[in-house]
Protein backbone atom coordinates (compact mmCIF):
# COMPACT_ATOMS: atom_id res chain seq x y z
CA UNK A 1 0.00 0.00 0.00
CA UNK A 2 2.59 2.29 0.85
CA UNK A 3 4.75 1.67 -2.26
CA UNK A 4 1.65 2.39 -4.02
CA UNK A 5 0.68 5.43 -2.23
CA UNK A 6 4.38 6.81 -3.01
CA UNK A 7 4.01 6.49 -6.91
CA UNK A 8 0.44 8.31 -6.93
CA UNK A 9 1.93 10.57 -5.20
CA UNK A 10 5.14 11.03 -7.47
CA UNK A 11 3.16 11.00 -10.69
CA UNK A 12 0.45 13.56 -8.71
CA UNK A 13 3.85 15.77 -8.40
CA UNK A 14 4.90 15.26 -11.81
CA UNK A 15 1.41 15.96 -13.19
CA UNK A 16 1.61 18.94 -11.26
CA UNK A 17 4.62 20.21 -13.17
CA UNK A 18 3.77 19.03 -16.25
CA UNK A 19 1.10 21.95 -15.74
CA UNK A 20 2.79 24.42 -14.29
CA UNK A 21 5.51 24.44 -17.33
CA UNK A 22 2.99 24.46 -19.63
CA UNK A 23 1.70 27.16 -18.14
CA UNK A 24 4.82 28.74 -18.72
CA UNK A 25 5.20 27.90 -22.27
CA UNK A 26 1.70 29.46 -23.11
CA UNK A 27 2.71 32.76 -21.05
CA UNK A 28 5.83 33.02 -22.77
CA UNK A 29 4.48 32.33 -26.38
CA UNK A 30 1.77 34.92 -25.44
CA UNK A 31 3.90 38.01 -24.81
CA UNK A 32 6.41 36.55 -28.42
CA UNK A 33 3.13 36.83 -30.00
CA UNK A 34 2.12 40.41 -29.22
CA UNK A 35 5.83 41.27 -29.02
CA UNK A 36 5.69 39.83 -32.74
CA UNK A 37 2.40 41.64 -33.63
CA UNK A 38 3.32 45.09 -32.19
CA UNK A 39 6.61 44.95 -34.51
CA UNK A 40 4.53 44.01 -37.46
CA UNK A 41 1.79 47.20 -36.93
CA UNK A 42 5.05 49.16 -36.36
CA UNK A 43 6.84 48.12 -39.66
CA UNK A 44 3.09 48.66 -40.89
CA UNK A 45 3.32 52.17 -39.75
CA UNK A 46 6.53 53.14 -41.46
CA UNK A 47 5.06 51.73 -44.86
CA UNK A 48 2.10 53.79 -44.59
CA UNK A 49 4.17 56.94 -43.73
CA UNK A 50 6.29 55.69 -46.91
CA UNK A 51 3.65 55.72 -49.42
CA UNK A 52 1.64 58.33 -47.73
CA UNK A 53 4.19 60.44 -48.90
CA UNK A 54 4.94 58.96 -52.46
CA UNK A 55 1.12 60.09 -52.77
CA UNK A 56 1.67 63.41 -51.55
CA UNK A 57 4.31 64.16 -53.71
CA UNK A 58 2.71 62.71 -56.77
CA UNK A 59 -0.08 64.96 -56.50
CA UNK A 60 2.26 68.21 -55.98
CA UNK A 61 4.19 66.68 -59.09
CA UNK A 62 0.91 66.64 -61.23
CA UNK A 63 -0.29 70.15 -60.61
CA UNK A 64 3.47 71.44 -61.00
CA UNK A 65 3.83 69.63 -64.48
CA UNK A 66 0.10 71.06 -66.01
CA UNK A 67 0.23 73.59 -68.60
CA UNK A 68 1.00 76.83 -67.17
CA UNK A 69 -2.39 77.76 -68.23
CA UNK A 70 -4.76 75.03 -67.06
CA UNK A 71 -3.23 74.22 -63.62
CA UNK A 72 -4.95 71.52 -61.66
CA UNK A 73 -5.25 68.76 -59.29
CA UNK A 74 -5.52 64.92 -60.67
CA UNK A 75 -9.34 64.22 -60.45
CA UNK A 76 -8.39 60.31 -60.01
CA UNK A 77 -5.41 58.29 -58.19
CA UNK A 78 -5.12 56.52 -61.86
CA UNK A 79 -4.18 59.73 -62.93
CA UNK A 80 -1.03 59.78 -60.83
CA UNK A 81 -0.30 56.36 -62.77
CA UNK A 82 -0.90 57.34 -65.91
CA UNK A 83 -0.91 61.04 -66.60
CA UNK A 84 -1.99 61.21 -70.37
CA UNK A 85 -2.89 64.89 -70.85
CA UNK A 86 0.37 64.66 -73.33
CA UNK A 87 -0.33 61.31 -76.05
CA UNK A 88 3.09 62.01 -76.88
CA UNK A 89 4.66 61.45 -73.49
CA UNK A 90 2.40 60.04 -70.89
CA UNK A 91 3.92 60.97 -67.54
CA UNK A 92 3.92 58.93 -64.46
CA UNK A 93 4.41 60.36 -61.15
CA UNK A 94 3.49 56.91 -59.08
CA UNK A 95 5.09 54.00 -60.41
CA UNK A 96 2.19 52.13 -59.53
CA UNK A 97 -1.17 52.33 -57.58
CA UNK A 98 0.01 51.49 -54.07
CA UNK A 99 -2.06 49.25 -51.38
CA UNK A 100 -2.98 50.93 -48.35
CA UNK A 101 -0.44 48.80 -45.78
CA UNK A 102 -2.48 49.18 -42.93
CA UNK A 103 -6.12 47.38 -44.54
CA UNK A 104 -4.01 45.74 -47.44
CA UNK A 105 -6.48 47.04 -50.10
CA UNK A 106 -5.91 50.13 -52.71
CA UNK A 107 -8.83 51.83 -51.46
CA UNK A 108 -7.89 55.12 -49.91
CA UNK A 109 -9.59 57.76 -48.14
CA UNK A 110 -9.42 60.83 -50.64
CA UNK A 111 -9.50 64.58 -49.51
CA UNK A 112 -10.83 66.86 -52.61
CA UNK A 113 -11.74 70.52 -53.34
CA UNK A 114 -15.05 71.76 -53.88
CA UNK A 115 -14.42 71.03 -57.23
CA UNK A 116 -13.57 67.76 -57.40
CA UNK A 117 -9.91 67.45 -57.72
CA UNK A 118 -8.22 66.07 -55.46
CA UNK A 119 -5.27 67.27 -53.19
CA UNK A 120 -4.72 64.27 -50.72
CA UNK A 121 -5.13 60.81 -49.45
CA UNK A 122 -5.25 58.91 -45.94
CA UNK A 123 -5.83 55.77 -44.50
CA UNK A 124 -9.61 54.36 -44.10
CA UNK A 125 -8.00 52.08 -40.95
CA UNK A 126 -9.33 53.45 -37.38
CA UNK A 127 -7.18 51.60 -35.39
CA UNK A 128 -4.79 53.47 -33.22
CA UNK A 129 -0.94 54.24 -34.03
CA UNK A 130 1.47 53.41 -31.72
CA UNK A 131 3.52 56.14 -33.33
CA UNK A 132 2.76 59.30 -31.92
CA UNK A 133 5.61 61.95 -31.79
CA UNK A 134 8.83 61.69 -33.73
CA UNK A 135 7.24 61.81 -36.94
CA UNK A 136 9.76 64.12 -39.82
CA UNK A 137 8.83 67.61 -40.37
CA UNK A 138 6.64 66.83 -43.07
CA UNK A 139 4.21 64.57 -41.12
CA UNK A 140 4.49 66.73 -37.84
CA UNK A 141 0.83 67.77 -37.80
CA UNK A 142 0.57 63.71 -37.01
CA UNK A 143 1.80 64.13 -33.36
CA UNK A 144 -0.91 62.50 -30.64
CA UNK A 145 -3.72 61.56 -33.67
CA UNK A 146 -5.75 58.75 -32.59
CA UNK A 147 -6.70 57.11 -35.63
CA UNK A 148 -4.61 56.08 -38.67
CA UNK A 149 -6.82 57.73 -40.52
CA UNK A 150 -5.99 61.22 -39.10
CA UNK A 151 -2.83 60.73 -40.90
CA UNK A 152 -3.99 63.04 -43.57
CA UNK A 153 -1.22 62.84 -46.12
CA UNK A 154 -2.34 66.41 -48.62
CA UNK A 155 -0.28 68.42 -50.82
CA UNK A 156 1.49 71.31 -49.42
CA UNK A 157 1.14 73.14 -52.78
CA UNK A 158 -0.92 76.42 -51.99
CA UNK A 159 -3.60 75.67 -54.34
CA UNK A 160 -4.03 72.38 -52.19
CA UNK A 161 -4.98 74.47 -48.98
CA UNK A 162 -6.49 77.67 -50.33
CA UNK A 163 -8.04 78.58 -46.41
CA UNK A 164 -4.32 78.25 -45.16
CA UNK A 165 -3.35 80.41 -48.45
CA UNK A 166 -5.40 82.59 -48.07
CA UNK A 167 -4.61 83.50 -44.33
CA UNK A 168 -1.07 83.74 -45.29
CA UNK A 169 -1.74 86.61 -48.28
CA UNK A 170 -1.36 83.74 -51.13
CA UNK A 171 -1.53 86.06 -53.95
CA UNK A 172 -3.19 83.76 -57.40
CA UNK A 173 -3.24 84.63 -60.54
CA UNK A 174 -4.37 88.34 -61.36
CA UNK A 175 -3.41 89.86 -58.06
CA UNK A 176 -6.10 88.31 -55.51
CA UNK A 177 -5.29 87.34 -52.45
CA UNK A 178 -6.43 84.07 -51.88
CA UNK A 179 -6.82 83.47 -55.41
CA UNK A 180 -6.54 79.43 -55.37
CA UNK A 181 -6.18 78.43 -59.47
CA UNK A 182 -7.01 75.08 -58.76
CA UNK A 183 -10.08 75.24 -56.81
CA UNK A 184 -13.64 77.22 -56.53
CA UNK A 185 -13.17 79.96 -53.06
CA UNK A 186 -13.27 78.05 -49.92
CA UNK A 187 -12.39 74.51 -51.35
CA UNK A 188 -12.86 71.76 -48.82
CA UNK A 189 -12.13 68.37 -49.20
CA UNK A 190 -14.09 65.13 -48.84
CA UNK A 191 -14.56 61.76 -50.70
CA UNK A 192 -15.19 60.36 -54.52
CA UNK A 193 -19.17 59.82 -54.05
CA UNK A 194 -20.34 56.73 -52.60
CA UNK A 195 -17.79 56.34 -50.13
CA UNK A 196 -17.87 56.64 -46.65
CA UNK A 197 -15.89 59.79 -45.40
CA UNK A 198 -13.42 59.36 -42.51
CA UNK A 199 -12.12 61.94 -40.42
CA UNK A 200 -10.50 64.63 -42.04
CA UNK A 201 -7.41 66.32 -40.19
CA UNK A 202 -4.10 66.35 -41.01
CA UNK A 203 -1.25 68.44 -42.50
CA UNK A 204 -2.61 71.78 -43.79
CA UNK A 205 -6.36 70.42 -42.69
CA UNK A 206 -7.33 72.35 -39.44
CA UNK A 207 -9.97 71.10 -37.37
CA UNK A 208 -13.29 72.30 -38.16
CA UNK A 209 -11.70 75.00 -40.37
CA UNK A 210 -14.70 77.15 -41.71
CA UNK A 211 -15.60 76.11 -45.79
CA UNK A 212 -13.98 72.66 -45.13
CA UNK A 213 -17.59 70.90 -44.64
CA UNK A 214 -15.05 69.09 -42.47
CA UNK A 215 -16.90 66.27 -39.81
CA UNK A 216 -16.47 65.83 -36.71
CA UNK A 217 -13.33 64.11 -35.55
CA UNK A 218 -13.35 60.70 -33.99
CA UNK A 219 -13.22 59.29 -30.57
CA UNK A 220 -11.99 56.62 -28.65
């Protein structure tokens, strides 16, 4: 009886420990999974501040290379792929039509003047950065946003932020201030019909800026 006590016992011990190291295991492949998935969302991050950018230049490279005469904003992101106002020599300013990194799809959120053309992209992802200072001077209006999709990634061209040009005596074409040649007086920005708009703030996009038909920013 004894000798048979002693080996329930022993394998009670052992069963014990079998437990508590895989308890130990599953702890320690919990924290190398969100230690794994934390670095991912952060590499994320970086490629959406990449090709955020590649966009905003694009779109300053369009309106820059327009006939002197007929300045504008692309009306589509194909346009930034294929810029065909010249048959003889198609431009293109993005080498191709890049996938938002943080939803993995090409649809982006697009911020437009009142007349259509459009001056800036962002993310349609709501999730929350983990980036939120130390962002290069050109994405510095991204400090402390809450959203991904506050990262508002717009052309810094004058044309692109005619409220902003205006209040800094941009003088247009023909002498008046303001004067924005690529948009109707007090352009705001918003989305292609049909879709959804997101929350628009970002770099030259104050909040609630009158004329921007801007909505309400969102919340935790």
């Amino acid at each position: 009886m004894r000798s048979g006590e002693r080996a329930r016992r022993e394998q009670g011990f052992i069963y014990i420990a079998l437990l508590i190291g895989l308890s130990i295991i599953g702890i320690g492949l919990g924290a190398t999974s969100e230690v794994w998935t934390q670095t991912r969302q952060r590499q994320k991050e970086e490629e959406l501040l990449f090709v955020g950018n590649q966009f905003r230049l694009a779109i300053s490279r369009y309106y820059i290379q327009s006939p002197p005469a007929a300045r504008r904003f692309p009306m589509t992101l194909d346009e930034l792929v294929n810029d065909e106002r010249a048959p003889d020599k198609p431009a293109h300013h993005l080498r191709k039509l890049y996938a938002d990194p943080m939803t993995g799809n090409t649809a982006w959120g697009e911020v437009r003047l009142d007349n259509g053309q459009l001056v800036g992209v962002y993310s349609l992802s709501t999730d929350t950065p983990f980036k939120v200072y130390g962002f290069a001077l050109r994405d510095k209006d991204f400090v402390d946003k809450e959203h991904y999709a506050d990262w508002i990634f717009r052309s810094p061209l004058p044309a692109a932020n005619p409220l902003l040009a205006a209040g800094a005596g941009y003088t247009g074409p023909g002498g008046a201030p303001g004067a924005n040649p690529g948009a109707s007086p007090g352009g705001s920005p918003g989305t292609t019909p049909g879709r959804t708009p997101a929350p628009q703030t970002g770099p030259g996009f104050p909040r609630q800026a009158p004329g921007f038909g801007q909505p309400a920013p969102l919340k935790r």
